[in-house]
N, C-alpha and C. Protein backbone atom coordinates (compact mmCIF):
# COMPACT_ATOMS: atom_id res chain seq x y z
N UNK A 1 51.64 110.85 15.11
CA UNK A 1 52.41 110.41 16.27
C UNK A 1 53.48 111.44 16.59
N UNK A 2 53.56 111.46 18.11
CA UNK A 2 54.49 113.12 18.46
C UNK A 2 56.10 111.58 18.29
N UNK A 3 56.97 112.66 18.09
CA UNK A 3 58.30 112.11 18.15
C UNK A 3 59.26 112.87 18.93
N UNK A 4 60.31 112.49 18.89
CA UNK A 4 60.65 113.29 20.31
C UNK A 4 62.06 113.56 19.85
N UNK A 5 62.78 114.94 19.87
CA UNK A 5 63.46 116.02 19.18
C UNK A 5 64.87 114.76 19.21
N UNK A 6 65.20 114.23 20.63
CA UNK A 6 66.40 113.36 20.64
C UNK A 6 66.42 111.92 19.19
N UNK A 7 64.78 111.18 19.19
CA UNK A 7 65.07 110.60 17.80
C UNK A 7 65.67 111.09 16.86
N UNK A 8 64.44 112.32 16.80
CA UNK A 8 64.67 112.91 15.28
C UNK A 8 66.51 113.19 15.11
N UNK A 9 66.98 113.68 16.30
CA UNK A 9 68.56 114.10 15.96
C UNK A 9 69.35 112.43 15.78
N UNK A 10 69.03 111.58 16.78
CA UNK A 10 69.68 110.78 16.56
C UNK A 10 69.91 110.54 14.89
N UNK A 11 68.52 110.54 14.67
CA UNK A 11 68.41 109.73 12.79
C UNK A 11 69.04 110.80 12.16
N UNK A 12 69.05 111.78 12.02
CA UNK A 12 69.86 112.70 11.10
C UNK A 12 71.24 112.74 11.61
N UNK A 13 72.33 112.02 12.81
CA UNK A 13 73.49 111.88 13.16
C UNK A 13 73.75 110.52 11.94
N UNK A 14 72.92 109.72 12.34
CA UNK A 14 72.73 108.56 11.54
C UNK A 14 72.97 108.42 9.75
N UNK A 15 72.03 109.45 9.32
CA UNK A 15 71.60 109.30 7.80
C UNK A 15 72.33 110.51 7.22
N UNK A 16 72.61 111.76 8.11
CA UNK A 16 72.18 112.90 7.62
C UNK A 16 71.66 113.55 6.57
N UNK A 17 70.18 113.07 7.12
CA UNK A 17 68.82 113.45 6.38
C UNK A 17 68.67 114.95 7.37
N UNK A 18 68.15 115.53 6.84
CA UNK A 18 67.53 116.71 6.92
C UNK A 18 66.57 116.94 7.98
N UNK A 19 66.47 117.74 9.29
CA UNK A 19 65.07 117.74 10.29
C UNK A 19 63.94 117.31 10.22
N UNK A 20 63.44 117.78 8.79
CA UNK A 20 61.96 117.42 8.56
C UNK A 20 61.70 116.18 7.73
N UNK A 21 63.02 115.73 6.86
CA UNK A 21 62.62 114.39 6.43
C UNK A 21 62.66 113.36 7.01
N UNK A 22 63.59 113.58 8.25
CA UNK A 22 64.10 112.78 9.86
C UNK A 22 62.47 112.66 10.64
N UNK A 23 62.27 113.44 10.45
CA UNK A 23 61.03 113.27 11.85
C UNK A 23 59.61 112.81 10.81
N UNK A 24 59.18 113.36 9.66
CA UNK A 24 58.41 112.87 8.69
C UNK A 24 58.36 111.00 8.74
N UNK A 25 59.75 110.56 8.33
CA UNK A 25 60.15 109.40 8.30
C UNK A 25 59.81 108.60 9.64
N UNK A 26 60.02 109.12 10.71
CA UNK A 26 60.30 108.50 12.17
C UNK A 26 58.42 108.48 12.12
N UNK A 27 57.48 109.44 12.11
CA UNK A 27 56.05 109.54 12.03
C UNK A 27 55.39 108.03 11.06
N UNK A 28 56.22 108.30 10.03
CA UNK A 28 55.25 107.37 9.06
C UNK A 28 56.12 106.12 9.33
N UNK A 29 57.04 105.88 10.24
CA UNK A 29 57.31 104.79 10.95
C UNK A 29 57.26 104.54 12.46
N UNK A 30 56.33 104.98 12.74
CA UNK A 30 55.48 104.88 14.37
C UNK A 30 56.59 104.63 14.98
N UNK A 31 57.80 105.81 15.24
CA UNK A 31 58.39 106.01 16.06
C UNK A 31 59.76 105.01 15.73
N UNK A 32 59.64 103.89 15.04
CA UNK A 32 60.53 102.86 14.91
C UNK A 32 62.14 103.36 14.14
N UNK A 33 63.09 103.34 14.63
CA UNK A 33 64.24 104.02 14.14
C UNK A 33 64.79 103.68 13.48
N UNK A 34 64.73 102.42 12.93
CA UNK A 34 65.42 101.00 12.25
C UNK A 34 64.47 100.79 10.82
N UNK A 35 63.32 101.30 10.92
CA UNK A 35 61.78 101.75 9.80
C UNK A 35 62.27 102.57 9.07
N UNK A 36 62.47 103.49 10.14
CA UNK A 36 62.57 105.11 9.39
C UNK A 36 64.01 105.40 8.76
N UNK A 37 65.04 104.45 8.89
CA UNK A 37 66.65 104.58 8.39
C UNK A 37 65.91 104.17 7.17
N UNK A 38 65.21 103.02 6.80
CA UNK A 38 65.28 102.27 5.96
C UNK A 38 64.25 103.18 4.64
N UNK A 39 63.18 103.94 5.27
CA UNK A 39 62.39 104.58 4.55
C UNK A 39 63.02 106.27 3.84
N UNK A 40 63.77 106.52 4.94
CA UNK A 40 65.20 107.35 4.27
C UNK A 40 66.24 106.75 3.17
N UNK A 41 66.29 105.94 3.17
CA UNK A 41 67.50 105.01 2.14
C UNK A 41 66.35 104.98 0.89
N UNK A 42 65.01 104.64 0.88
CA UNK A 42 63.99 104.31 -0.20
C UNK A 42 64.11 105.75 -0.67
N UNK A 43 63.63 106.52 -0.21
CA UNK A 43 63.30 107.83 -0.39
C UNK A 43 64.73 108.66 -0.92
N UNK A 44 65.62 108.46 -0.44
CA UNK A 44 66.85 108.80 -0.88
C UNK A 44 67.54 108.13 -2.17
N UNK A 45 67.38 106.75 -2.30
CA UNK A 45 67.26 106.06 -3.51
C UNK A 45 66.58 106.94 -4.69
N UNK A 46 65.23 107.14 -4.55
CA UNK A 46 64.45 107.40 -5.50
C UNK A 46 65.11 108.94 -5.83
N UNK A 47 65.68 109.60 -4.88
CA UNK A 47 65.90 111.10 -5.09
C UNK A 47 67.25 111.25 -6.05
N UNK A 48 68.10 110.05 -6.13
CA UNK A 48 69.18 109.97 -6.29
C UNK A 48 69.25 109.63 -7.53
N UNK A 49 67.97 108.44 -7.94
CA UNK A 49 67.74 108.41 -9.22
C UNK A 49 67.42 109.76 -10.15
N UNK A 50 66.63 110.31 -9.46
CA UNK A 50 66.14 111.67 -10.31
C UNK A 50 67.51 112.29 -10.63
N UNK A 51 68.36 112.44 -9.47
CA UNK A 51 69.17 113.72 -10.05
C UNK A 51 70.24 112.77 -10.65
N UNK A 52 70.16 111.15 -11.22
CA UNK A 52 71.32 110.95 -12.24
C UNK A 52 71.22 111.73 -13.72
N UNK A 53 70.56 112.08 -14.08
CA UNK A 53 70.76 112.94 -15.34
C UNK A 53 71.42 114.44 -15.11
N UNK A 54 71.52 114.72 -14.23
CA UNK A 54 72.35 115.81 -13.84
C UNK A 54 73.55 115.71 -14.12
N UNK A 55 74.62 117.21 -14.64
CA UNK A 55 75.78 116.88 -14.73
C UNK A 55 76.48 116.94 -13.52
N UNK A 56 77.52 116.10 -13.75
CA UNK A 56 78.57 116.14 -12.44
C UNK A 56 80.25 116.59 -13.35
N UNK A 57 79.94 117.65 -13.16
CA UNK A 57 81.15 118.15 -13.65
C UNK A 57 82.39 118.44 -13.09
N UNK A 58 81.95 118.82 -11.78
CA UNK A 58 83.36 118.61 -10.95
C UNK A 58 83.40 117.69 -9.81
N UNK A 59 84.56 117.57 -9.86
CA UNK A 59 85.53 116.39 -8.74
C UNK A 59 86.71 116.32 -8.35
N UNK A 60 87.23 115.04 -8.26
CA UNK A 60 88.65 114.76 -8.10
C UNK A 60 89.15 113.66 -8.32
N UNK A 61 90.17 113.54 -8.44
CA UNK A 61 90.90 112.04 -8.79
C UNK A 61 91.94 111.55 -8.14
N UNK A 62 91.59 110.89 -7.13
CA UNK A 62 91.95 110.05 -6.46
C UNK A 62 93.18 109.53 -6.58
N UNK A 63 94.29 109.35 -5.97
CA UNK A 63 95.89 108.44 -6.45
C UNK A 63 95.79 107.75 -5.32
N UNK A 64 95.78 106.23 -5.41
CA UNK A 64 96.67 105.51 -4.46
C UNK A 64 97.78 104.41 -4.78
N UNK A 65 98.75 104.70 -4.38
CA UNK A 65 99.78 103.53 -4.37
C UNK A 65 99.49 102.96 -3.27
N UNK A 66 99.87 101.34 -3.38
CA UNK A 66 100.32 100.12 -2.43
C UNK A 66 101.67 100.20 -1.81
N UNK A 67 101.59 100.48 -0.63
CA UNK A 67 103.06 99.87 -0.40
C UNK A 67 104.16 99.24 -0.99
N UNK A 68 105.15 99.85 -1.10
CA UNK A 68 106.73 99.16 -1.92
C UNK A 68 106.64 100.56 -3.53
N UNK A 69 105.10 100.83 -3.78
CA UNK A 69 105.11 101.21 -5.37
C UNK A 69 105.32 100.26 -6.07
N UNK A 70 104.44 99.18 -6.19
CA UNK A 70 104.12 98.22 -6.78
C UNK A 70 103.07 98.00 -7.82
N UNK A 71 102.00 98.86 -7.06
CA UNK A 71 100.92 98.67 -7.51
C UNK A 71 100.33 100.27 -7.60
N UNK A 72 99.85 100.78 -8.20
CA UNK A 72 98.95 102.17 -8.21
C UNK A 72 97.65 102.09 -8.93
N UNK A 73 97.00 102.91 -8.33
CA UNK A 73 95.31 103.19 -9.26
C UNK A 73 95.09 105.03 -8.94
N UNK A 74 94.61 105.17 -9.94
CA UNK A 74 94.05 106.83 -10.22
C UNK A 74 92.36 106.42 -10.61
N UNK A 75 91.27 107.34 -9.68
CA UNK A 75 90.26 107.22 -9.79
C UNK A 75 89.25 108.63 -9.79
N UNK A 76 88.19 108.51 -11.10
CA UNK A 76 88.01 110.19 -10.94
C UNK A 76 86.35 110.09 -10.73
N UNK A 77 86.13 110.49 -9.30
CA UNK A 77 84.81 111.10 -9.04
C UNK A 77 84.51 112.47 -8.77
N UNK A 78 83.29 112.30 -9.47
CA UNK A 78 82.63 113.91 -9.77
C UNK A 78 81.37 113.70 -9.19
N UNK A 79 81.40 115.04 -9.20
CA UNK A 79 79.91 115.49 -8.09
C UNK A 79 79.73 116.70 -9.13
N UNK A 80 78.19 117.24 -9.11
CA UNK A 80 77.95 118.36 -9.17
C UNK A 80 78.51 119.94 -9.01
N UNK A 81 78.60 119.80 -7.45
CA UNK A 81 79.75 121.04 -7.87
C UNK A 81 80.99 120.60 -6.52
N UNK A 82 81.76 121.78 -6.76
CA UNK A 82 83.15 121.77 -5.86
C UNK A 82 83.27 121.68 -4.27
N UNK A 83 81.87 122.35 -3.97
CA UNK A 83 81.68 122.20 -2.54
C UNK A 83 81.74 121.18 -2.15
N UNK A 84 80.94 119.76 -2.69
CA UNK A 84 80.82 118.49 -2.45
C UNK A 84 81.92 118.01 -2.77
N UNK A 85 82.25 118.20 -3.75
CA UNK A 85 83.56 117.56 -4.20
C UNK A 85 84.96 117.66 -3.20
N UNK A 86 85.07 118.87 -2.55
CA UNK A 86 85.54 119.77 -1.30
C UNK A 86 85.45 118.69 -0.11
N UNK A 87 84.50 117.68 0.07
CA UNK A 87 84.31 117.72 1.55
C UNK A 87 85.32 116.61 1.86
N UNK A 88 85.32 116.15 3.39
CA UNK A 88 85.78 114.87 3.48
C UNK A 88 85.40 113.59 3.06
N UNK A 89 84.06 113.66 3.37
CA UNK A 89 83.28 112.37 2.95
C UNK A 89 83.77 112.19 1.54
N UNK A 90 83.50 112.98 0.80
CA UNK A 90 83.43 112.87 -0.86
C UNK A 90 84.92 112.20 -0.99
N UNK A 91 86.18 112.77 -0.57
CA UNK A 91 87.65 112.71 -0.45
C UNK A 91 87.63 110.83 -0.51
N UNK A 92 86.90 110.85 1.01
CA UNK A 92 86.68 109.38 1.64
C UNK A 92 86.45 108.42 0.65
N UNK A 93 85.23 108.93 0.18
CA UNK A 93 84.49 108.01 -1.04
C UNK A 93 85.42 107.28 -2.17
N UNK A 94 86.11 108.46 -2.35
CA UNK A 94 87.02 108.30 -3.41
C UNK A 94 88.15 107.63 -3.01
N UNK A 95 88.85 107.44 -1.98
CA UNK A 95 90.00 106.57 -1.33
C UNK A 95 89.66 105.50 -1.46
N UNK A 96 88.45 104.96 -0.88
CA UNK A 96 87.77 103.98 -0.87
C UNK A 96 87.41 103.00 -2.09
N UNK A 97 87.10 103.47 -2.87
CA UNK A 97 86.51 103.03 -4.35
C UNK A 97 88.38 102.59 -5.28
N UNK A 98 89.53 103.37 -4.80
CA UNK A 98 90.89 103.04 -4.92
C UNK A 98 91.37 102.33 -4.67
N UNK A 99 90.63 102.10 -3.27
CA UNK A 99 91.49 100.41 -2.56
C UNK A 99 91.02 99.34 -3.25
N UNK A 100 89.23 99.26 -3.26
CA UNK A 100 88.97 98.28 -3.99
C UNK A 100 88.81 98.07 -5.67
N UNK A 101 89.22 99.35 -6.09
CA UNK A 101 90.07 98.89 -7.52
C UNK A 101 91.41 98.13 -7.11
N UNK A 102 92.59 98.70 -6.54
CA UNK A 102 93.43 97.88 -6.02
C UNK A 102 93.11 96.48 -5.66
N UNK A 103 92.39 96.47 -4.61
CA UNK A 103 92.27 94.60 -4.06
C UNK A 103 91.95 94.00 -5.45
N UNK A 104 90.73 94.46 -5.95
CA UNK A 104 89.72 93.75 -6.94
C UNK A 104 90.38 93.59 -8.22
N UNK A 105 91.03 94.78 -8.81
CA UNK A 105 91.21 94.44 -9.74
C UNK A 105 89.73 94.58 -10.88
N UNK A 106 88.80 95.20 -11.19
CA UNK A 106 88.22 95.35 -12.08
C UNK A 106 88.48 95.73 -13.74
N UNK A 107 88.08 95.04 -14.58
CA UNK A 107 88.45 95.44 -16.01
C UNK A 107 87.06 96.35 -16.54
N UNK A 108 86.04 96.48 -16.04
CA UNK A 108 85.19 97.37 -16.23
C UNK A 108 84.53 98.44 -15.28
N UNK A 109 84.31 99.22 -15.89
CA UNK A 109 83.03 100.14 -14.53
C UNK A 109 82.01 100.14 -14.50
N UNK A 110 81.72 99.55 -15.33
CA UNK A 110 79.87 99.08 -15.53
C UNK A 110 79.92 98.30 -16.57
N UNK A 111 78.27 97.52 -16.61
CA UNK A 111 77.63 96.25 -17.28
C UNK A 111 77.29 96.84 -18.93
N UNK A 112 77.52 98.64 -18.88
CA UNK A 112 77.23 98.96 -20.14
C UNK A 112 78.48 98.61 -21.01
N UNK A 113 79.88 98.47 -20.77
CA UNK A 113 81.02 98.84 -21.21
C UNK A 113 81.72 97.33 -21.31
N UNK A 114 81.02 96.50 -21.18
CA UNK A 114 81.19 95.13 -21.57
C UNK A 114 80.81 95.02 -22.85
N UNK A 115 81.70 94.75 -23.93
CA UNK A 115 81.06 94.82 -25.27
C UNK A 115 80.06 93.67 -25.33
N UNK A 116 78.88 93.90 -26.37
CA UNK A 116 78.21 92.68 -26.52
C UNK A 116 78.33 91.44 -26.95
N UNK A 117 79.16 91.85 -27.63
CA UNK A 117 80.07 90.42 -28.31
C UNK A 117 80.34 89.68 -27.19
N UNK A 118 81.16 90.26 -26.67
CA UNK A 118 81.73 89.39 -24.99
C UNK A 118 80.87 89.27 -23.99
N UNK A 119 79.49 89.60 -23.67
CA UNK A 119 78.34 89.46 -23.02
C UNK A 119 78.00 88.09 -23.70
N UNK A 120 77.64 88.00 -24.90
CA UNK A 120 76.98 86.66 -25.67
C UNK A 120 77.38 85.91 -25.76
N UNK A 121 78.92 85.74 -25.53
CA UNK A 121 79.77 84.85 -25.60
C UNK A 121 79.95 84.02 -24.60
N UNK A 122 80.13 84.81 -23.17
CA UNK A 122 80.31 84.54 -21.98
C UNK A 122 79.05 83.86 -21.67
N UNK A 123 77.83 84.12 -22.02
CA UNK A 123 76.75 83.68 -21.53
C UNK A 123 76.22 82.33 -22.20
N UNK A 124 76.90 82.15 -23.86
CA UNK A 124 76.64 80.92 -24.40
C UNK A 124 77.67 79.82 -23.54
N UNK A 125 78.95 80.64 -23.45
CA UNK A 125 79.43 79.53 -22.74
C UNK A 125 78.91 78.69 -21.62
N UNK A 126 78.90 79.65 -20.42
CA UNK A 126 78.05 79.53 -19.82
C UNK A 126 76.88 78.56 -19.93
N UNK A 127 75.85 78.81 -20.61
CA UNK A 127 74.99 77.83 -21.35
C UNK A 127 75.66 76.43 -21.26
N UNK A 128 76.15 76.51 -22.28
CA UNK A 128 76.54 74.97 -22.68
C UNK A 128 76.94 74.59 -21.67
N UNK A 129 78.20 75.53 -20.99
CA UNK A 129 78.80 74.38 -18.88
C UNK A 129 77.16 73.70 -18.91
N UNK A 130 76.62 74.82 -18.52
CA UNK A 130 75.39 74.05 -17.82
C UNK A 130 74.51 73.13 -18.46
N UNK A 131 74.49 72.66 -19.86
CA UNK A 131 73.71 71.65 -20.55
C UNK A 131 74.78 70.62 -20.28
N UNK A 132 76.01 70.66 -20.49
CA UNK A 132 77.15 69.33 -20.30
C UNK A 132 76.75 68.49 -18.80
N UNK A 133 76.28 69.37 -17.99
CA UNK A 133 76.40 69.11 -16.32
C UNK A 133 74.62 68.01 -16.54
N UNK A 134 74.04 68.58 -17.31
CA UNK A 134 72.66 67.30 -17.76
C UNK A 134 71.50 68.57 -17.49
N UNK A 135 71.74 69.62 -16.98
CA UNK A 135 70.75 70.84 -16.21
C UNK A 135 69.36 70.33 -17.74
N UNK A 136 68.70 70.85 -16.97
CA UNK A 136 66.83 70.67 -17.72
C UNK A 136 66.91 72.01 -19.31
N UNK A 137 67.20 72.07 -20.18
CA UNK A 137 67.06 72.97 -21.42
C UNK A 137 66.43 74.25 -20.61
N UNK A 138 64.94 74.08 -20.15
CA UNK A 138 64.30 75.21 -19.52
C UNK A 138 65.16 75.84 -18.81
N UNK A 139 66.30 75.71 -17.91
CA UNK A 139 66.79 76.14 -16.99
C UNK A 139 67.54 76.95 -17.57
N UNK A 140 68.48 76.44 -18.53
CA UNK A 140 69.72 76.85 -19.45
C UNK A 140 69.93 78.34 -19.23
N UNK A 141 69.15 79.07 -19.53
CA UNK A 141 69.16 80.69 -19.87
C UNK A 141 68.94 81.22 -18.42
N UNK A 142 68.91 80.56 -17.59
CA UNK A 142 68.45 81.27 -16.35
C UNK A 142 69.66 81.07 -15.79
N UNK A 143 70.47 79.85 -16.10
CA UNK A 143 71.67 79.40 -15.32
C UNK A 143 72.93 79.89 -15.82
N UNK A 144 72.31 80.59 -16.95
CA UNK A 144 73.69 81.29 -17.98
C UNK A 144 73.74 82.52 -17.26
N UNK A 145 72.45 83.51 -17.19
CA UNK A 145 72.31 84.80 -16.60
C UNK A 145 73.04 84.98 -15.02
N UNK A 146 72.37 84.00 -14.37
CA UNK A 146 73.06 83.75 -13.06
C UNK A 146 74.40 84.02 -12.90
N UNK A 147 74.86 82.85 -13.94
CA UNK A 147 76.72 82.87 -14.11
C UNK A 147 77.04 84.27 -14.40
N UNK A 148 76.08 84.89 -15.74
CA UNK A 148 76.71 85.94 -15.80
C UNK A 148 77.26 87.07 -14.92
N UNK A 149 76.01 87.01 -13.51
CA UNK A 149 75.88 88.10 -12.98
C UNK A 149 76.92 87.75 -12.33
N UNK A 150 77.57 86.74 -11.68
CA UNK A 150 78.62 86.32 -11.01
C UNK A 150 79.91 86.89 -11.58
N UNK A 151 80.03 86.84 -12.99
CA UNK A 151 80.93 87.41 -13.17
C UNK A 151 81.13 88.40 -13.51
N UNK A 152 80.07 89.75 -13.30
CA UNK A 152 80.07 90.85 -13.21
C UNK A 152 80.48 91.17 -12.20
N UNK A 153 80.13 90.80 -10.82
CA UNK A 153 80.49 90.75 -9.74
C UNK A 153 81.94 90.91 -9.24
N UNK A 154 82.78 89.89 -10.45
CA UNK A 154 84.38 89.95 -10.22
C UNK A 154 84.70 90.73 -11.10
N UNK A 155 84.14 90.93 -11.96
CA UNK A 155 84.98 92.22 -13.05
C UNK A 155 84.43 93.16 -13.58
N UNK A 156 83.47 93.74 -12.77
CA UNK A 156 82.89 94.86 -12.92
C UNK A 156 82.83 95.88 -11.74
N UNK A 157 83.57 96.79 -11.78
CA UNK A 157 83.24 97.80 -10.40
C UNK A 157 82.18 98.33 -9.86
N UNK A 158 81.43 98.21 -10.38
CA UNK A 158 80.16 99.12 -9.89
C UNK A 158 79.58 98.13 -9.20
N UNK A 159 79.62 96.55 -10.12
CA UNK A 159 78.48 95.41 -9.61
C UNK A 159 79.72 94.70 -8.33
N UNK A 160 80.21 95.10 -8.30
CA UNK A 160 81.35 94.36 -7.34
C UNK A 160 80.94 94.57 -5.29
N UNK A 161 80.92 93.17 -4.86
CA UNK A 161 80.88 93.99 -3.16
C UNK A 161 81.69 94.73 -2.64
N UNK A 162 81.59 95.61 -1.72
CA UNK A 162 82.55 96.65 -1.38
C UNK A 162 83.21 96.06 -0.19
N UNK A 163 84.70 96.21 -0.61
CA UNK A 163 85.56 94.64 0.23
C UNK A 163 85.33 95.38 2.08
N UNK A 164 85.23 96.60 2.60
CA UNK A 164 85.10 96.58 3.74
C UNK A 164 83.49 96.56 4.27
N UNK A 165 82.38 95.97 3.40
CA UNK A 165 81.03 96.00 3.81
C UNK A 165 80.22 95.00 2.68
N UNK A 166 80.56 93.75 2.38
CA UNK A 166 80.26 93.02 1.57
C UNK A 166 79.10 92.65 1.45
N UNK A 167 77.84 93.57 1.93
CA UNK A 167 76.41 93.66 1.63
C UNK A 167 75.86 94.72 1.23
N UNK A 168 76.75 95.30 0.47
CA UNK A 168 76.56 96.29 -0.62
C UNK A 168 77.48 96.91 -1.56
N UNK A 169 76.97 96.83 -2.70
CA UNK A 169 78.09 97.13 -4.16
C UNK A 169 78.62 98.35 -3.91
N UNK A 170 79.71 98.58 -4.49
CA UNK A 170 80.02 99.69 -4.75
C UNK A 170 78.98 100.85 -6.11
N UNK A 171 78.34 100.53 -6.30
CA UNK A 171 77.03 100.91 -7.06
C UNK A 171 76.40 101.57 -5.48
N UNK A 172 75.86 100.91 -4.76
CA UNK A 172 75.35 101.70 -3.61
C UNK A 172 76.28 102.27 -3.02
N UNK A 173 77.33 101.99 -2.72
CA UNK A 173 78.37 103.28 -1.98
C UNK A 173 78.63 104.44 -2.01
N UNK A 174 78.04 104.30 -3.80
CA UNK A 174 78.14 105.40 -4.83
C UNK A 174 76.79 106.29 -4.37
N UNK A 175 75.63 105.51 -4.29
CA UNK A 175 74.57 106.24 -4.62
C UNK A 175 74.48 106.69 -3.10
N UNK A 176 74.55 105.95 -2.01
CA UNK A 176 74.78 106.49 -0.45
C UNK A 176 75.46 107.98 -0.29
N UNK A 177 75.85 107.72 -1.00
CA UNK A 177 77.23 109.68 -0.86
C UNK A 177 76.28 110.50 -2.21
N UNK A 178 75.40 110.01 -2.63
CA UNK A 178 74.83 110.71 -3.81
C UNK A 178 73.85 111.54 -2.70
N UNK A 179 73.06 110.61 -1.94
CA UNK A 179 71.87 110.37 -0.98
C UNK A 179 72.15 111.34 0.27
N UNK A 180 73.34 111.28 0.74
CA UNK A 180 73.98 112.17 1.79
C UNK A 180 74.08 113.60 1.21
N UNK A 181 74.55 114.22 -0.06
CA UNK A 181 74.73 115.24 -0.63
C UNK A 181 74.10 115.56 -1.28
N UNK A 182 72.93 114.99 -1.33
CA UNK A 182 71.95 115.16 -2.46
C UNK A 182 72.51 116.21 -4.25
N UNK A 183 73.39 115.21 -4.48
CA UNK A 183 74.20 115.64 -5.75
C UNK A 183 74.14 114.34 -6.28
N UNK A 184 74.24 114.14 -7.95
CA UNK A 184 74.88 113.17 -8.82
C UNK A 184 76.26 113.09 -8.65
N UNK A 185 76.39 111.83 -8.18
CA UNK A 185 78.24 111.32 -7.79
C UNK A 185 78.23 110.27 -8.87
N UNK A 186 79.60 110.47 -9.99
CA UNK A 186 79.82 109.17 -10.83
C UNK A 186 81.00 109.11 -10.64
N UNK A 187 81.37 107.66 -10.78
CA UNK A 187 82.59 107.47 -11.04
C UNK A 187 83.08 107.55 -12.98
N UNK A 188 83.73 108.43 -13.01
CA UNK A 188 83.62 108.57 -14.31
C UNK A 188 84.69 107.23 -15.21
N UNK A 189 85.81 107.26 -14.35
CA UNK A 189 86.74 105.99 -14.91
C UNK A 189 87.94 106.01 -13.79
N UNK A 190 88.64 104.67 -14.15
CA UNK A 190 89.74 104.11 -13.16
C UNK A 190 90.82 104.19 -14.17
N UNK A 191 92.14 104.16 -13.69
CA UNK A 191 93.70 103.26 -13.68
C UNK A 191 94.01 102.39 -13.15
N UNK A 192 94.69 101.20 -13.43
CA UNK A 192 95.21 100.28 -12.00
C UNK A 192 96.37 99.96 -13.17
N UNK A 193 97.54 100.61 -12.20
CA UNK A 193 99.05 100.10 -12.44
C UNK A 193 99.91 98.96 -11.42
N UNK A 194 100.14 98.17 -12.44
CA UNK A 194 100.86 97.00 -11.76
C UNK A 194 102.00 96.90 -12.11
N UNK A 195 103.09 96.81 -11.49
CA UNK A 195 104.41 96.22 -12.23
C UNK A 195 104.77 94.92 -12.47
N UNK A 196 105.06 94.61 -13.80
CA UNK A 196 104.85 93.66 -14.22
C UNK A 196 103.77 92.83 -14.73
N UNK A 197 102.29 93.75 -15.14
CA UNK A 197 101.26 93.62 -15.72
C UNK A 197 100.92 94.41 -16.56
């Protein structure tokens, strides 16, 4: 299917995907622009996975205070190299991921760094809420996991929604700017200073 040079630019204003993965995409989505975002995000996903074993050695770290100096967070993302790390977007990324340490409040950055002790714990509890309430035994472990993920959600940054787009984690926000730069972006770790906490 011919595509026509104004799509193809539109979708790379859009994604900024690359000419030929823009118009490739728009082809193997019969022209459809809303197909082909989405088959860029798959495809960009999968690319993004590959290059997480890559190092990301350089970056920056982020400072934001709250108004009054009340509240502060320091946040350090790395990219591959300095150029990326250099840009605005990347800058952006990182402001961003500050505020909602600020709003949120997270005590972790990922589901790995939850000790297990406190995973098993949380989840027996869990459990039992839900056998007290009369729930079916079969259910039990499904209704514990559930809970769990819920509360990854509130105290985990990565699994957390991203407070200005709450249909996607900050886990994808992450990997979106991975996908755009085609670099490994981690958040390597946070601060959040409170006064009086």
């Amino acid at each position: 299917m011919a595509v026509s040079t104004d799509a193809i630019k539109a979708l790379r204003e859009e994604t900024g995907a690359g000419i030929m993965e823009a118009k490739r995409a728009l082809q193997d989505a019969d022209g459809d622009a809303a197909k082909a975002k989405k088959l860029l995000e798959q495809r960009g996903a999968a690319h993004a996975e590959k290059r997480s074993g890559r190092e990301a050695g350089q970056g920056i770290v982020e400072p934001y205070v709250h108004l009054g100096g009340q509240l502060g967070v320091l946040v350090e993302l790395t990219s591959e190299t300095d150029f990326v790390s250099r840009t605005d977007e990347f800058r952006e990324v990182a402001h961003e991921i500050a505020l909602q340490i600020a709003a949120s409040n997270p005590r972790y950055l990922s589901l790995d760094e939850i000790p297990e002790s406190e995973a098993a714990e949380l989840k027996q509890s869990f459990r039992e809420e839900a056998a007290k309430t009369g729930k079916r035994e079969d259910l039990l472990d499904r209704i514990a996991e559930g809970k769990f993920k819920d509360y990854a959600k509130q105290h985990v940054l990565l699994e957390q929604p991203y407070i200005r787009d709450d249909s996607k984690t900050i886990k994808q926000l992450v990997q979106e700017l991975s996908v755009r730069t085609r670099e490994n972006i981690v958040i390597r770790r946070f601060a959040r200073f409170q006064i009086g906490s």
